[in-house]
Every structure is written in C-alpha cells, then in structure tokens.
N, C-alpha and C. Protein backbone atom coordinates (compact mmCIF):
# COMPACT_ATOMS: atom_id res chain seq x y z
N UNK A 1 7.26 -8.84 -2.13
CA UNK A 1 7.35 -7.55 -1.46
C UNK A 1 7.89 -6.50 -2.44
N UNK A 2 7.43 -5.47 -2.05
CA UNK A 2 7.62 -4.35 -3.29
C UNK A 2 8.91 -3.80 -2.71
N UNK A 3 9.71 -3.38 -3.84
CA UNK A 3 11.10 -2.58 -3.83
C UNK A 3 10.77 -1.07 -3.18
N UNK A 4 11.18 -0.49 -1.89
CA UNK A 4 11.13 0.46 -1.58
C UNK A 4 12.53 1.95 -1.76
N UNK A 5 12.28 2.56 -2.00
CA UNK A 5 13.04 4.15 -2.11
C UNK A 5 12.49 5.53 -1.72
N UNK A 6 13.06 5.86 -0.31
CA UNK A 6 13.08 6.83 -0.32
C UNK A 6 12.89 8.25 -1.00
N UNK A 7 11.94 9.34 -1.14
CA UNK A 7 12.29 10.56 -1.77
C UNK A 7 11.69 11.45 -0.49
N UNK A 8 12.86 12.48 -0.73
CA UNK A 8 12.54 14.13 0.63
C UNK A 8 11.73 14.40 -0.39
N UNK A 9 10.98 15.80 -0.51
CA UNK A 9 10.21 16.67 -1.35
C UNK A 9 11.26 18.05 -0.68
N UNK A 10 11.42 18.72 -1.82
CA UNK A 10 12.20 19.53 -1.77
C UNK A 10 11.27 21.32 -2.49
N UNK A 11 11.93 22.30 -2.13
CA UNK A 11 11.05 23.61 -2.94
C UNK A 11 10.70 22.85 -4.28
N UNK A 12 11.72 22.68 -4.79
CA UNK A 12 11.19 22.33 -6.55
C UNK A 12 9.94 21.64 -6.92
N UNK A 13 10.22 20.93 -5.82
CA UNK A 13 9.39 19.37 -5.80
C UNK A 13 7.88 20.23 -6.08
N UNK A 14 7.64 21.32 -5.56
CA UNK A 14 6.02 21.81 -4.79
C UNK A 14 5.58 23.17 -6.31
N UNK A 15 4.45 23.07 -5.93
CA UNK A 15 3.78 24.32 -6.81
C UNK A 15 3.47 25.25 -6.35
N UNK A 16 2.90 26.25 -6.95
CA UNK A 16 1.97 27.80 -6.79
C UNK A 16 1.48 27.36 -5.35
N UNK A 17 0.94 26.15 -5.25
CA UNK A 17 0.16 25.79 -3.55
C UNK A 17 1.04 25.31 -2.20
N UNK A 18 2.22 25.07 -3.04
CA UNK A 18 2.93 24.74 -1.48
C UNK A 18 3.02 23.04 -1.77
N UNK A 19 2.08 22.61 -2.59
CA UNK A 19 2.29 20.71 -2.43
C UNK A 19 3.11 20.43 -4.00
N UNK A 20 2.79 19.18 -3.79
CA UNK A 20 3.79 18.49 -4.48
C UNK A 20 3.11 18.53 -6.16
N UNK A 21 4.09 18.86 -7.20
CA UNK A 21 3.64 19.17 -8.73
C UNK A 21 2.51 17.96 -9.10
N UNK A 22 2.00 17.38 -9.53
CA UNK A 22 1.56 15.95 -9.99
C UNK A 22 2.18 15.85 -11.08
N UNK A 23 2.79 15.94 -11.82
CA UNK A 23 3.49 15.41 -12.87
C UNK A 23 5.07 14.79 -12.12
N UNK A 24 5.47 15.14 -11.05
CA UNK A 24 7.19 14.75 -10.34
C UNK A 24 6.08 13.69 -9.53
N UNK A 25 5.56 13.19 -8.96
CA UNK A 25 5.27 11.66 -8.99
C UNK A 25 6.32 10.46 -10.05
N UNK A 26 5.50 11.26 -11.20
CA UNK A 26 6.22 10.43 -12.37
C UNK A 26 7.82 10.37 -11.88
N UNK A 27 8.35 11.29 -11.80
CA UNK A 27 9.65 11.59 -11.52
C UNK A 27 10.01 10.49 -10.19
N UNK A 28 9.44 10.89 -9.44
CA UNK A 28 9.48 9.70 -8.26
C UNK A 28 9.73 8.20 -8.64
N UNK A 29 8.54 7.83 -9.39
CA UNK A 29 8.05 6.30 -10.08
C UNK A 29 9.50 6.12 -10.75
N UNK A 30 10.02 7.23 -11.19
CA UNK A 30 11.54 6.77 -12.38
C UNK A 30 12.21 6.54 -11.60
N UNK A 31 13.04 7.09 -10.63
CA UNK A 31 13.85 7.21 -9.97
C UNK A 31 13.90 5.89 -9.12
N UNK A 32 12.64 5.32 -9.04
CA UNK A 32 12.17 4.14 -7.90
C UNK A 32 12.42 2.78 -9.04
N UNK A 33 12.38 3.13 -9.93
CA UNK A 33 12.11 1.89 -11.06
C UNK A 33 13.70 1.53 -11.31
N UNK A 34 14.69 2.70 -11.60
CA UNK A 34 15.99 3.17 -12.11
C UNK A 34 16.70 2.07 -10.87
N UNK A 35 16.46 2.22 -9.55
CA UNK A 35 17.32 2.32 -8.23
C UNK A 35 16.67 0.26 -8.04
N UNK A 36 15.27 0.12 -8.33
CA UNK A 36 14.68 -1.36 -8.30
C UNK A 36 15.70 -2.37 -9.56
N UNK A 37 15.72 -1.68 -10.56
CA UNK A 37 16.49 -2.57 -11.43
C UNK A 37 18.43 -2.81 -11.12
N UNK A 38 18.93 -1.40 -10.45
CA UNK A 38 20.14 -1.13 -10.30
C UNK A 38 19.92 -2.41 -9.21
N UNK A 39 19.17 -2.51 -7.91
CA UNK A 39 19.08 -3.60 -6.97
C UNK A 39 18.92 -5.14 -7.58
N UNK A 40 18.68 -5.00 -9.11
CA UNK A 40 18.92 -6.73 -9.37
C UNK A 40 20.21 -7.03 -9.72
N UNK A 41 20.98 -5.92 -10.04
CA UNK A 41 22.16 -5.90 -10.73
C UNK A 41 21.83 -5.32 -12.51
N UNK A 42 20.95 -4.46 -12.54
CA UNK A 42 20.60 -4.30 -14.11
C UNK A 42 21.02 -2.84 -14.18
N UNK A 43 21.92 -2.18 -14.94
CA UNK A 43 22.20 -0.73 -14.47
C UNK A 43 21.38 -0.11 -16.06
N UNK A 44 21.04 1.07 -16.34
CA UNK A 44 20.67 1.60 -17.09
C UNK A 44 21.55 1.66 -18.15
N UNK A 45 22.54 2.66 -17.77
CA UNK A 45 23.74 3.01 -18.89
C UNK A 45 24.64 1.68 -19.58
N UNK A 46 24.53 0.61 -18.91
CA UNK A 46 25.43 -0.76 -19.30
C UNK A 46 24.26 -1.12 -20.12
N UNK A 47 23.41 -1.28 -20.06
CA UNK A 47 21.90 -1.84 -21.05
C UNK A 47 22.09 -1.23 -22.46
N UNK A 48 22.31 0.26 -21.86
CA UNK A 48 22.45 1.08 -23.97
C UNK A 48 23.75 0.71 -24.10
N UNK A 49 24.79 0.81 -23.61
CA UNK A 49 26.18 0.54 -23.61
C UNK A 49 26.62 -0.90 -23.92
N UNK A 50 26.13 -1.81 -23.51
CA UNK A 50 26.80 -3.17 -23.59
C UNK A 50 25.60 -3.71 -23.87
N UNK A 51 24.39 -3.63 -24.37
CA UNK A 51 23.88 -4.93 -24.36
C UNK A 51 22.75 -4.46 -25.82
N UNK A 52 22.86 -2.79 -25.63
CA UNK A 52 22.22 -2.14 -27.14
C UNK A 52 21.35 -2.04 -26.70
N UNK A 53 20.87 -2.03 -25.85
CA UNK A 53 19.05 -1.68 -25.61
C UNK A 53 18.32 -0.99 -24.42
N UNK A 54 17.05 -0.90 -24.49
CA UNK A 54 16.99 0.62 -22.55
C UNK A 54 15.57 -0.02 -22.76
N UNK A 55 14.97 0.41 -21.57
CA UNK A 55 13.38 0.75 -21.68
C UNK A 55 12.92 1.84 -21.41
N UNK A 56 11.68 1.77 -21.96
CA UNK A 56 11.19 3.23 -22.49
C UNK A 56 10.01 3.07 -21.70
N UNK A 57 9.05 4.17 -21.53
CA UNK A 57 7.59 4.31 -20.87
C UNK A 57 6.98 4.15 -21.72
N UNK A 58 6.03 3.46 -22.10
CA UNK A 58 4.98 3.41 -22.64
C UNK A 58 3.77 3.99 -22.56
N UNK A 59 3.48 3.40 -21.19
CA UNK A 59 2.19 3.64 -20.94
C UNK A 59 1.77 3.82 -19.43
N UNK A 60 1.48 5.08 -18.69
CA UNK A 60 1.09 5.46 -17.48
C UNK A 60 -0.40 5.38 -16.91
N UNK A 61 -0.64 5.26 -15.48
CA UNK A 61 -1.99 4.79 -15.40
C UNK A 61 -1.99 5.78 -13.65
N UNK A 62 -2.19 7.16 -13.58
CA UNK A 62 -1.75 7.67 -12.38
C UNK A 62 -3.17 7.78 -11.47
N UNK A 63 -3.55 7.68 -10.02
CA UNK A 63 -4.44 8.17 -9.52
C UNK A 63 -3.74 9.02 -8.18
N UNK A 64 -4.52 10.00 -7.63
CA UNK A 64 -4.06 10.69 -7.00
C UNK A 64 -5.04 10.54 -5.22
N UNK A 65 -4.22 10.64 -4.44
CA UNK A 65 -5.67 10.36 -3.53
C UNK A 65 -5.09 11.56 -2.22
N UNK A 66 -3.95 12.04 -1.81
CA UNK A 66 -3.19 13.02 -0.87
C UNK A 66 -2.75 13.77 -1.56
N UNK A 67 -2.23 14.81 -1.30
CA UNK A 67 -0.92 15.61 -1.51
C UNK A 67 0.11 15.22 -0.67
N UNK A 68 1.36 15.37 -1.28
CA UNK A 68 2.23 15.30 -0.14
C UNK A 68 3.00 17.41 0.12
N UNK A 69 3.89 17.43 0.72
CA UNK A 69 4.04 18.92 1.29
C UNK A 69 5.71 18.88 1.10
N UNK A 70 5.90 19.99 1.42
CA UNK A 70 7.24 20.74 1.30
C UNK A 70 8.27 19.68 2.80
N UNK A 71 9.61 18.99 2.28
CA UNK A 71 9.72 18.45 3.65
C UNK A 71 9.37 17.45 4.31
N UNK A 72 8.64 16.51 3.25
CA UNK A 72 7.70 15.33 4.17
C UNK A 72 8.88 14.44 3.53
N UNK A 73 8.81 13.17 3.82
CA UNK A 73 9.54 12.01 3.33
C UNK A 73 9.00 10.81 2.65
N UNK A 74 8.73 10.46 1.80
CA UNK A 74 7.78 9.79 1.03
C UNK A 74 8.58 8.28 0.82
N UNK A 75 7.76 7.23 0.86
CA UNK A 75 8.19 6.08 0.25
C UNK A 75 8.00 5.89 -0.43
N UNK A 76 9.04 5.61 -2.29
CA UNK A 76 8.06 5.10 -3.27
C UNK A 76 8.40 3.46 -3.57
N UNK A 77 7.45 3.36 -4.38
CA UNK A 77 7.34 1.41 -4.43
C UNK A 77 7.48 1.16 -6.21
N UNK A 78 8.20 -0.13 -6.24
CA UNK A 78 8.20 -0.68 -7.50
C UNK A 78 8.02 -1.96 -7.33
N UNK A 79 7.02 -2.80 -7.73
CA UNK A 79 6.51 -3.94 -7.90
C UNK A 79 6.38 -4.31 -9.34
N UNK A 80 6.87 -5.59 -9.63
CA UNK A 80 6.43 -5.99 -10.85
C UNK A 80 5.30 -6.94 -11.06
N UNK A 81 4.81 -6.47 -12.01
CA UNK A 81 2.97 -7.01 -11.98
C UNK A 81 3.58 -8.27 -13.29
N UNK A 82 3.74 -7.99 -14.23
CA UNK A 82 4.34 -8.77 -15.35
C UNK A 82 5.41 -8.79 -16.02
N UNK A 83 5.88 -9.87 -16.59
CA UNK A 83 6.83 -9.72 -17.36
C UNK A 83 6.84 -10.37 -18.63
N UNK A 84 6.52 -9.60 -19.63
CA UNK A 84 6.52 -10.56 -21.13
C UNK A 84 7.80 -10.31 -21.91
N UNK A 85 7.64 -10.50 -23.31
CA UNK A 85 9.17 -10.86 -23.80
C UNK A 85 9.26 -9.58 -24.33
N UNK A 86 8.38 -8.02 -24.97
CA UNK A 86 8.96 -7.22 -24.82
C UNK A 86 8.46 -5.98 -24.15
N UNK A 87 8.31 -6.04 -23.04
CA UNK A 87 7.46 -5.21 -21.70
C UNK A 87 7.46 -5.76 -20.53
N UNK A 88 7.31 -4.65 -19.31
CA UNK A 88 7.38 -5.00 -18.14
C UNK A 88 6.13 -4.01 -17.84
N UNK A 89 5.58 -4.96 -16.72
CA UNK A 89 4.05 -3.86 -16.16
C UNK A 89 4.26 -3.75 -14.80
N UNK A 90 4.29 -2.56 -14.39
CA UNK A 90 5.15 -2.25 -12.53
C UNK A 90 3.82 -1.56 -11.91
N UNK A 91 3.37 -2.07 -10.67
CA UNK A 91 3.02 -1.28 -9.92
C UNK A 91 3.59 -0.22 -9.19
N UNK A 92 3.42 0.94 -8.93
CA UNK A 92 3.91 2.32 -7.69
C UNK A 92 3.40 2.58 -6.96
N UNK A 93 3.71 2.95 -5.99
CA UNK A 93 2.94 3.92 -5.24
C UNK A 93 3.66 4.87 -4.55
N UNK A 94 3.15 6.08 -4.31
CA UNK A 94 3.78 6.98 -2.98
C UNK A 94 3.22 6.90 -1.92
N UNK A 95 3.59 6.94 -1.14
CA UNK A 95 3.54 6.23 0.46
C UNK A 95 3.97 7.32 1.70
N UNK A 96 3.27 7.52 2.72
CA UNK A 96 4.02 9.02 3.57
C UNK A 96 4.09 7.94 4.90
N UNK A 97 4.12 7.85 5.70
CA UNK A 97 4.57 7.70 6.94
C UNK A 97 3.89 8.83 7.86
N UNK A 98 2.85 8.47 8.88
CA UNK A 98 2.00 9.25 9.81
C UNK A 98 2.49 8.61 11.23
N UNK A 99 2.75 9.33 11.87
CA UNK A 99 2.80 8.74 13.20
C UNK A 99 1.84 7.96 13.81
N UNK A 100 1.87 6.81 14.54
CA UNK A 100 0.74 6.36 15.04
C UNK A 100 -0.47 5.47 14.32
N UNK A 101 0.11 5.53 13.06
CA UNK A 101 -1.44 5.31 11.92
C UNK A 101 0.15 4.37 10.88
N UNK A 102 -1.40 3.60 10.08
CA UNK A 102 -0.12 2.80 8.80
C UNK A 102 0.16 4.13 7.96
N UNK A 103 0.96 3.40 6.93
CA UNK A 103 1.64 4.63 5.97
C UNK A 103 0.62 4.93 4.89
N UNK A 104 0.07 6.15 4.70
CA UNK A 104 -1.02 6.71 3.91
C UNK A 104 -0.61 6.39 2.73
N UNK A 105 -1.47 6.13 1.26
CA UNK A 105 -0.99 6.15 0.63
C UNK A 105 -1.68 7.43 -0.78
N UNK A 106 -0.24 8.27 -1.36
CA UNK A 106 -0.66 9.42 -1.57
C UNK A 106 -0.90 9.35 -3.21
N UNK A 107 -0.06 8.10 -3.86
CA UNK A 107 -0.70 8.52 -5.27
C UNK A 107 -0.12 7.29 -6.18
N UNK A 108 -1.09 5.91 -6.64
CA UNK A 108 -0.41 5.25 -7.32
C UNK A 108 -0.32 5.11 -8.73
N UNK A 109 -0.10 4.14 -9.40
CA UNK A 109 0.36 3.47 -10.69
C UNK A 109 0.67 3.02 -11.05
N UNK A 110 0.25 2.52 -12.49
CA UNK A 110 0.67 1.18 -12.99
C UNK A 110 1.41 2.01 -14.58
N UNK A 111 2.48 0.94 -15.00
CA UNK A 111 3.46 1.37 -15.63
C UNK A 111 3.91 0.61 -16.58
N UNK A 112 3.73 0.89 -17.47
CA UNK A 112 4.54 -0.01 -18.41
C UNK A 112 5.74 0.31 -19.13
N UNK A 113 7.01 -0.41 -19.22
CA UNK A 113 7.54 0.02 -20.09
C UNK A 113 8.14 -1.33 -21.02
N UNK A 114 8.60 -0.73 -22.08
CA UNK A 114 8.90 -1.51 -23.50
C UNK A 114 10.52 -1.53 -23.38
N UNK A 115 11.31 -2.60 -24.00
CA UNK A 115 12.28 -2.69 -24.47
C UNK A 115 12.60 -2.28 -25.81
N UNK A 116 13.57 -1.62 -26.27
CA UNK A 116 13.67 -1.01 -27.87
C UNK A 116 15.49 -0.71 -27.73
N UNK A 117 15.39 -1.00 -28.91
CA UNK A 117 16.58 -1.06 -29.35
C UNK A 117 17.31 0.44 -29.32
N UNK A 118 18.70 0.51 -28.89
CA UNK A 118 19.24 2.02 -28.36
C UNK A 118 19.43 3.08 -29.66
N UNK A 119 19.89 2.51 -31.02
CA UNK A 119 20.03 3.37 -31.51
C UNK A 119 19.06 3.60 -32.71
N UNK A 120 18.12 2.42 -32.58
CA UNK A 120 17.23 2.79 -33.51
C UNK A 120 15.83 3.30 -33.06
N UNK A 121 15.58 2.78 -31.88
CA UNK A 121 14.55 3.05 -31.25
C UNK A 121 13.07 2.02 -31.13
N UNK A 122 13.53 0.92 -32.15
CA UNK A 122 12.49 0.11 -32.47
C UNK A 122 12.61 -0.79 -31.57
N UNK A 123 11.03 -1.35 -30.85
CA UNK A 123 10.60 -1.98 -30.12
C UNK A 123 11.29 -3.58 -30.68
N UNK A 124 11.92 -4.47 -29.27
CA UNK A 124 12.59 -5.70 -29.20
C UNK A 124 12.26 -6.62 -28.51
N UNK A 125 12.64 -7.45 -28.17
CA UNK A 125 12.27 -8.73 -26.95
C UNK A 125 13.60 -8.21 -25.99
N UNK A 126 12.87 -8.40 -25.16
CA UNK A 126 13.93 -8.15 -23.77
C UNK A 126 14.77 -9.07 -23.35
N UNK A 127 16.19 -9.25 -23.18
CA UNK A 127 17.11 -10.13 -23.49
C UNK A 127 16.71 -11.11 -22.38
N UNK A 128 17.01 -12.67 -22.27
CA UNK A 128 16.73 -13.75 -21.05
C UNK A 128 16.93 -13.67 -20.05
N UNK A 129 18.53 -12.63 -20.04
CA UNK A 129 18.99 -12.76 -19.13
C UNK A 129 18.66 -11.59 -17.88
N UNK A 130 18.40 -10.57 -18.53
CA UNK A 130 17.67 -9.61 -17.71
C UNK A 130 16.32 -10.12 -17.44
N UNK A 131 15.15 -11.13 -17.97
CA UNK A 131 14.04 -11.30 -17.49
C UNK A 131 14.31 -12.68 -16.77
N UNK A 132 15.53 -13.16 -16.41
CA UNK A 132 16.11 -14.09 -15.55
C UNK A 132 16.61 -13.06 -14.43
N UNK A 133 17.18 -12.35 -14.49
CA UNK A 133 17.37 -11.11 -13.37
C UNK A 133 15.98 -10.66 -12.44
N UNK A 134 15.13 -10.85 -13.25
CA UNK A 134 13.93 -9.90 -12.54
C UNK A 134 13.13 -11.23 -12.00
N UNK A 135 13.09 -12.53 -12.07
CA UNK A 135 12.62 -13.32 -11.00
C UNK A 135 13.01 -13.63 -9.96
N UNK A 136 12.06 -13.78 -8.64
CA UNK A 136 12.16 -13.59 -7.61
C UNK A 136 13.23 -15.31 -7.28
C-alpha cells in the first residue's frame, strides 16, 4: 500500500488560471517522499548529519491528466517501485477526493532518486541499513 500525505492548495500553489502551477506537483511528490521516509524512521537532516549522505533527484517522469483548484485537498502517494544499492525508483501520484465517485487521479510519477555523498556530492551505495528500513 502506498504511503499517503495530505496537501491543501493554497493562492501560491495556483497560476495566471486559477489552477494548480505544474511544476509544485514536484513540490508535492517532495514533501510526500520527505514525510514517507521520516514514517520509516529515516529523517533527512540526520542522513547529511550523521550518516554523511542525502538523496538527490535524478530523474522525473511527470504526466498530467486534471487540474487541481484553489482550496481542494489533494492526496499525494509514495510507493516504492525499487530499490538498488545506489537508487530508489518511487511511484506518485496526486489524488483529489470527489464525492460519491473513487478518488480522481490528477497527475502521476515515477521518480528516481540517487544516494551521494553530502559533502562531495559524488554518487554512493546506499547504506544497509536504510535499505533494511525501507522493506516492508
């Protein structure tokens, strides 16, 4: 089952049209990925801090199929599709909630990101114990 998080859409959130930017999706997907790992016990800042290392985005894969609006409440999703020794590949999605009907879904993706070392920046193997964290 995929990791769910909440996001409102707020003024910022929306453009020139009133809907939601397509680039703050992305923003969504982080925030959902950030809050999925904090839920295994993996915090961001302790990773560069204590263990020397973060992940980075690599590589984005977005499709768009709704808008969402000023005010709506969106579900986003983090699923992990893979896990190798230095990358993780996540499914997303944004998700709205309709009365009466299943939950639409407004815009997904697939995600990769890399492990790399904090202060140099060079790509690493992702430590055991965090890819012992991330099995179910």
């Amino acid at each position: 089952m995929a990791f769910q998080f909440p996001v409102r859409i707020y003024w910022e959130d929306t453009d020139a049209g009133g809907i939601v930017f397509y680039a703050n999706y992305l923003k969504f997907f982080e925030r959902a990925r950030t809050e999925w790992l904090r839920s295994l016990g993996i915090e961001q800042q302790a990773l560069k801090s204590e263990v020397g290392g973060m992940f980075v985005v690599s590589e984005t894969s977005l499709k768009y199929h709704r808008p969402a609006q000023l005010d709506n409440l969106l579900t986003i999703t983090a699923e992990l599709v893979e896990a190798g020794r230095a990358t993780l590949t996540l499914r997303q999605q944004a998700l709205i909630e309709v009365p009466s009907l299943a939950p639409q879904l407004l815009a997904e993706g697939m995600i990769r990101i890399g492990w790399v070392d904090s202060n140099t920046l060079k790509p690493g193997r992702i430590p055991a114990t965090i890819l012992k964290a991330l099995k179910p």
